[in-house]
N, C-alpha and C. Protein backbone atom coordinates (compact mmCIF):
# COMPACT_ATOMS: atom_id res chain seq x y z
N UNK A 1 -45.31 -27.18 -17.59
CA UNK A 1 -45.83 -27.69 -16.34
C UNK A 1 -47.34 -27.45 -16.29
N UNK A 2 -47.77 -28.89 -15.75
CA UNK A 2 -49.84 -28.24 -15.81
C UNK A 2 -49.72 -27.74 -14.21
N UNK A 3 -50.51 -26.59 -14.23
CA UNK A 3 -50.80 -26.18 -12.84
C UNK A 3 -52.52 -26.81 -12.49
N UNK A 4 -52.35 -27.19 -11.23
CA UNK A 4 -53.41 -28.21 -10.66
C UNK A 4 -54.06 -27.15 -9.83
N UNK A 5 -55.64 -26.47 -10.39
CA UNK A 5 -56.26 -25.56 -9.38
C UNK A 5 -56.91 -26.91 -8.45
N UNK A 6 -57.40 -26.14 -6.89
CA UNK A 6 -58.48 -26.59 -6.47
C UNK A 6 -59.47 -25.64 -5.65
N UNK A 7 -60.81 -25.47 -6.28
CA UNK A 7 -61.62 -24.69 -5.83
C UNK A 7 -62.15 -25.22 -3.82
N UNK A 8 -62.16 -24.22 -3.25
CA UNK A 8 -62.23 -24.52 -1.89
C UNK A 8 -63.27 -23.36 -1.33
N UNK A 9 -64.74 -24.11 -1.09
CA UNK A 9 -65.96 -22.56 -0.76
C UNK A 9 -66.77 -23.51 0.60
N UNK A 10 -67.40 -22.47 0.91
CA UNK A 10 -68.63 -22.17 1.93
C UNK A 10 -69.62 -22.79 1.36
N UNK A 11 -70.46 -24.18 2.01
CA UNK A 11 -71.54 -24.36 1.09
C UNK A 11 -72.74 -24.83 2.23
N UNK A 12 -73.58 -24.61 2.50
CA UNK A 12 -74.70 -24.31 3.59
C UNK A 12 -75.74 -25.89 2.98
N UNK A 13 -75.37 -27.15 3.33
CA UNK A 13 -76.66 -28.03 3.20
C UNK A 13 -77.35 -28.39 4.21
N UNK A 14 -77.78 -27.61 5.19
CA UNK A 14 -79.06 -27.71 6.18
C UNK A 14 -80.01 -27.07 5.56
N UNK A 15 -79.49 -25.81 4.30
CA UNK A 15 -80.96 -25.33 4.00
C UNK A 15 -81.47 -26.38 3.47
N UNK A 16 -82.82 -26.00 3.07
CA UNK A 16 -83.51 -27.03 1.89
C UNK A 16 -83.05 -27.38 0.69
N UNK A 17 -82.24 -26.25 0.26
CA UNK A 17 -81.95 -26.49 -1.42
C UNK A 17 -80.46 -25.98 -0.71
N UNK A 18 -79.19 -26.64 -1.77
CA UNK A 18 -78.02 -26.65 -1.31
C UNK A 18 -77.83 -24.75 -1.51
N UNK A 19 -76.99 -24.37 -1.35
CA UNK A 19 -76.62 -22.48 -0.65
C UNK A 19 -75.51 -21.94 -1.24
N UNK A 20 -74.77 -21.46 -1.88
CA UNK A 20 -73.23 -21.50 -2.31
C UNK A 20 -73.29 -19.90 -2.17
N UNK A 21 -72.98 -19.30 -0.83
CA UNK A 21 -72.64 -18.03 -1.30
C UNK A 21 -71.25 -17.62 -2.17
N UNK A 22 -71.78 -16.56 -2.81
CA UNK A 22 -70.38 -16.63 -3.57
C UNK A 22 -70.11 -17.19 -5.04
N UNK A 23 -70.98 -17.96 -4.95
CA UNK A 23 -71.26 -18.87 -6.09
C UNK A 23 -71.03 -18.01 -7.36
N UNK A 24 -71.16 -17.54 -7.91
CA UNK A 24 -70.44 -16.33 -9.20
C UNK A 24 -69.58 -16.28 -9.17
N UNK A 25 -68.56 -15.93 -8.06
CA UNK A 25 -67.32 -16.04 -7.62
C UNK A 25 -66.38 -16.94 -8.13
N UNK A 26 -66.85 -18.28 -7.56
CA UNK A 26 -66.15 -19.67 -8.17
C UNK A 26 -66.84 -20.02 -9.54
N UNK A 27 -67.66 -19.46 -9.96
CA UNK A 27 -67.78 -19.95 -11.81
C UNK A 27 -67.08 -19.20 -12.45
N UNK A 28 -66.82 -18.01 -12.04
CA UNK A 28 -66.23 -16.77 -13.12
C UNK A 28 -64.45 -17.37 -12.43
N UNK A 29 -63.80 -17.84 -11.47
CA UNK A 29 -62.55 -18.14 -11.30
C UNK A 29 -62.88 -19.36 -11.93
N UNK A 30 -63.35 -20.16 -12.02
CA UNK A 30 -63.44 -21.35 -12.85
C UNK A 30 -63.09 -21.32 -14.03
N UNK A 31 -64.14 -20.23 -15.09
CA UNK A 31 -63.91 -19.58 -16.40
C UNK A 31 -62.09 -19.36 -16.04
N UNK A 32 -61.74 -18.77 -15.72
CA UNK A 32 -60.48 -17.92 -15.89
C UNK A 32 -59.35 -19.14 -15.91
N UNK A 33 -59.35 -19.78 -14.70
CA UNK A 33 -58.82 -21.20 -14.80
C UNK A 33 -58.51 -21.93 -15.77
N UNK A 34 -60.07 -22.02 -16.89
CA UNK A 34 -59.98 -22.76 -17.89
C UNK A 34 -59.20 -22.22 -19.08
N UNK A 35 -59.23 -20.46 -18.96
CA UNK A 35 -58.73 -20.07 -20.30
C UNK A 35 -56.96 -20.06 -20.36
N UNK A 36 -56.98 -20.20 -19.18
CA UNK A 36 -55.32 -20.07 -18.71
C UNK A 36 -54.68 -21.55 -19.21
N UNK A 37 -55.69 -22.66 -18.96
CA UNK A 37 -55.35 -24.26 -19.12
C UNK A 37 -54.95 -24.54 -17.97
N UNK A 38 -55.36 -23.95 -16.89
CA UNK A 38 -55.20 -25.02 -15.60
C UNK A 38 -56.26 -25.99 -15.61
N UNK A 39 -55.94 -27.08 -14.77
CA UNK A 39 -56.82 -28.10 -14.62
C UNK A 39 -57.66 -27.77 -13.27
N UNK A 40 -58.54 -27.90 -13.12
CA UNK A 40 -59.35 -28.09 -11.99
C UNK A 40 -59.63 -29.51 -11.73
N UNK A 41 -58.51 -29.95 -10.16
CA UNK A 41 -58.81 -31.25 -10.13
C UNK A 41 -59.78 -31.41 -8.69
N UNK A 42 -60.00 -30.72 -7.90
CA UNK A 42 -61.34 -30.74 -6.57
C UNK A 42 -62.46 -29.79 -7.06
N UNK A 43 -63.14 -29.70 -6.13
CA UNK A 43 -64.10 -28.67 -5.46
C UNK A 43 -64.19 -28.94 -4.31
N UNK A 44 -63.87 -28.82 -3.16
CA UNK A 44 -64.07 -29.47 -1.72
C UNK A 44 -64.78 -27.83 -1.26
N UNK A 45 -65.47 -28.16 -0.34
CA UNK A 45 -66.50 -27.71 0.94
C UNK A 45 -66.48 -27.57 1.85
N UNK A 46 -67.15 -26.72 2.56
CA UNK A 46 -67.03 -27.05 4.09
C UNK A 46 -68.65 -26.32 4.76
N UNK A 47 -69.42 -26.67 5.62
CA UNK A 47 -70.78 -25.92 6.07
C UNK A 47 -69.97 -24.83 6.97
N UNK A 48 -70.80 -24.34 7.12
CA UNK A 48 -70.22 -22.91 7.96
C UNK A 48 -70.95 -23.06 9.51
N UNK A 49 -70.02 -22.93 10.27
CA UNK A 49 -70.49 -23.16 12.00
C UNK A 49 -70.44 -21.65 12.36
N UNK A 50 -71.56 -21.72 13.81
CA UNK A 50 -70.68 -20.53 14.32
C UNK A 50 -69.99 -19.73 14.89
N UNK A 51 -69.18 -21.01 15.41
CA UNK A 51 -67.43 -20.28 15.75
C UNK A 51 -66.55 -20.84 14.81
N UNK A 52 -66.35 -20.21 13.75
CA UNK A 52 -65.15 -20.50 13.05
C UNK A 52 -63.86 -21.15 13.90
N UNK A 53 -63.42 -21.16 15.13
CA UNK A 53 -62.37 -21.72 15.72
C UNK A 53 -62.90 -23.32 15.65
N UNK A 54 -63.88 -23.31 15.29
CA UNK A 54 -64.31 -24.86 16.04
C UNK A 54 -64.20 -25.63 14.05
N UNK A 55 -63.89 -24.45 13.27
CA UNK A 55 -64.07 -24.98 11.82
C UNK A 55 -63.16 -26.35 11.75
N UNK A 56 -63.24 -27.57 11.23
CA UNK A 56 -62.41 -28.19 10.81
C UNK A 56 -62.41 -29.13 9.63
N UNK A 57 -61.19 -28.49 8.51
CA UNK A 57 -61.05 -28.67 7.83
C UNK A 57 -60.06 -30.11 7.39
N UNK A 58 -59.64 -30.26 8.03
CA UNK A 58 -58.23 -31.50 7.77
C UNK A 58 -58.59 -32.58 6.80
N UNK A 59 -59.96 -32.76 6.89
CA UNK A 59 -60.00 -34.07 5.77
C UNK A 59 -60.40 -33.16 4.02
N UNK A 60 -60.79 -32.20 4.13
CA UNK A 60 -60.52 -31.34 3.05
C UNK A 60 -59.26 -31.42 2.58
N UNK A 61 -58.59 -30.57 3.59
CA UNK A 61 -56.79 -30.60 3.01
C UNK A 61 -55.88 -31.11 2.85
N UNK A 62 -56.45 -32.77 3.45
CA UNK A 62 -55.58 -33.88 3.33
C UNK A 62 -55.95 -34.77 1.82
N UNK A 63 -57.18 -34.01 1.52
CA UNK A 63 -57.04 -34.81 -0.02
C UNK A 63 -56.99 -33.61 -0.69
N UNK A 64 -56.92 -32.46 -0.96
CA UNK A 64 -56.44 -31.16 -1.63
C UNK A 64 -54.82 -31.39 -1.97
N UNK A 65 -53.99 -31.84 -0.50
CA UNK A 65 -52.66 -32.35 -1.37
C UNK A 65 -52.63 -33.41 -1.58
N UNK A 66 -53.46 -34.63 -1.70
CA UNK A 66 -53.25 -35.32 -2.50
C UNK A 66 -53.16 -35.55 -3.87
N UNK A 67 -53.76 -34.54 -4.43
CA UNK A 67 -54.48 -33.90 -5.89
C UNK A 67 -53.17 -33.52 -6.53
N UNK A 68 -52.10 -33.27 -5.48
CA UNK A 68 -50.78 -32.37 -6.46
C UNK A 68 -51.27 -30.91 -6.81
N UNK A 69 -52.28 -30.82 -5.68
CA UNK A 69 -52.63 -29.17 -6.35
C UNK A 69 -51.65 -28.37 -6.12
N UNK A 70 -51.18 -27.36 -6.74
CA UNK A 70 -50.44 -26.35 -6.81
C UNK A 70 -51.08 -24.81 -6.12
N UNK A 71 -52.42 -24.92 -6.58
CA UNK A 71 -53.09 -23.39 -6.07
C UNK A 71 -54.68 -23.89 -5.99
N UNK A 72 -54.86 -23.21 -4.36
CA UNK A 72 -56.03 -23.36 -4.22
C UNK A 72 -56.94 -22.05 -3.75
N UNK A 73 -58.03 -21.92 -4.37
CA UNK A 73 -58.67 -20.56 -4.71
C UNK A 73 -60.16 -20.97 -3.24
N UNK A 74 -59.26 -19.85 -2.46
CA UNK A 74 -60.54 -19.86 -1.40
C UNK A 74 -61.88 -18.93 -1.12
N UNK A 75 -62.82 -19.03 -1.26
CA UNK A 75 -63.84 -18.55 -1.65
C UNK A 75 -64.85 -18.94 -0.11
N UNK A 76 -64.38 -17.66 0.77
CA UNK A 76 -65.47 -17.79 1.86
C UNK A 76 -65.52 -15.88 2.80
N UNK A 77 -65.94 -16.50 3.52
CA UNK A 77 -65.88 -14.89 4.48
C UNK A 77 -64.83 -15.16 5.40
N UNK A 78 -64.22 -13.79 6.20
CA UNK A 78 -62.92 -13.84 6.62
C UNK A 78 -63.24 -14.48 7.37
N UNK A 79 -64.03 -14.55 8.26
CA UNK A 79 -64.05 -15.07 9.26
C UNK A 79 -63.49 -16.50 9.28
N UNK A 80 -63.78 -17.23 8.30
CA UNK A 80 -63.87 -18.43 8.26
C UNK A 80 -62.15 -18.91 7.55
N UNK A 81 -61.96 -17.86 6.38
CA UNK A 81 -60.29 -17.85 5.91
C UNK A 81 -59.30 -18.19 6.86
N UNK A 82 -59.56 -17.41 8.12
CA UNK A 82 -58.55 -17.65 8.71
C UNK A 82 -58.00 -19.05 9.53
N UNK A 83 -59.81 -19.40 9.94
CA UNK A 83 -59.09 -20.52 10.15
C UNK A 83 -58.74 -21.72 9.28
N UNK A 84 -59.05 -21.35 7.92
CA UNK A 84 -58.70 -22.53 7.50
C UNK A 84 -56.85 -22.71 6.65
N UNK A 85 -56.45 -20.91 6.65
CA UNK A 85 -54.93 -20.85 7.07
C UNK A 85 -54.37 -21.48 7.80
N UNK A 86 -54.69 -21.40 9.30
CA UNK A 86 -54.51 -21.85 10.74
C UNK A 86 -54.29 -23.18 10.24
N UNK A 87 -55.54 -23.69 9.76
CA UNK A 87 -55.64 -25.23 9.65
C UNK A 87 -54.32 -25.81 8.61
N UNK A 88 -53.90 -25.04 7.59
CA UNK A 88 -52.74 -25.45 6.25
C UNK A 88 -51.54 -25.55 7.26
N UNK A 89 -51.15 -24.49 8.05
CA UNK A 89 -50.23 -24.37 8.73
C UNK A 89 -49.82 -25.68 9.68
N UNK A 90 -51.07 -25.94 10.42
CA UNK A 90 -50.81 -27.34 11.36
C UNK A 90 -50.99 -28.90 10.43
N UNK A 91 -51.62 -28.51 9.19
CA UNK A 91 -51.84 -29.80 8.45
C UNK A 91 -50.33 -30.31 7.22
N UNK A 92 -49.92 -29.11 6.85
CA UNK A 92 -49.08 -29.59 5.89
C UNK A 92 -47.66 -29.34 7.00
């Protein structure tokens, strides 16, 4: 069976130059991904607001399962994790 990653991070483009905190994070799970032979079929995004309740993700996660992903590697601050749990829960 191929397992279908999809990388899912925090990415800030109001600065001037695009922002990826974390960014080490998702190259070194990337690396690991690859040695295993999963496929990496996204990278989806999201800017960071600041009330995470107001986060919305749905058009992210509505093409995340479209992908057939199996596992998706979330890469943000809690704050923001949770709601985008919240969000899997009411979306799938």
């Amino acid at each position: 069976m191929i397992t279908r990653v999809t990388f899912m991070f925090i990415m800030n483009i109001k600065k001037s130059s695009y922002h990826f905190p974390g960014i080490n994070g998702v190259l070194a799970l990337k690396d690991e991904a690859y040695k295993r032979g999963w496929i990496v079929v996204a990278h989806e995004h999201f800017e960071p607001v600041s009330d995470p309740n107001s986060l919305d993700v749905r058009r992210q996660l509505k093409w995340i399962r479209q992908t057939g992903t199996r596992i998706v590697v979330l890469n943000c601050y809690l704050r923001y994790s949770r709601q985008v749990t919240k969000s899997v829960q009411t979306t799938y």
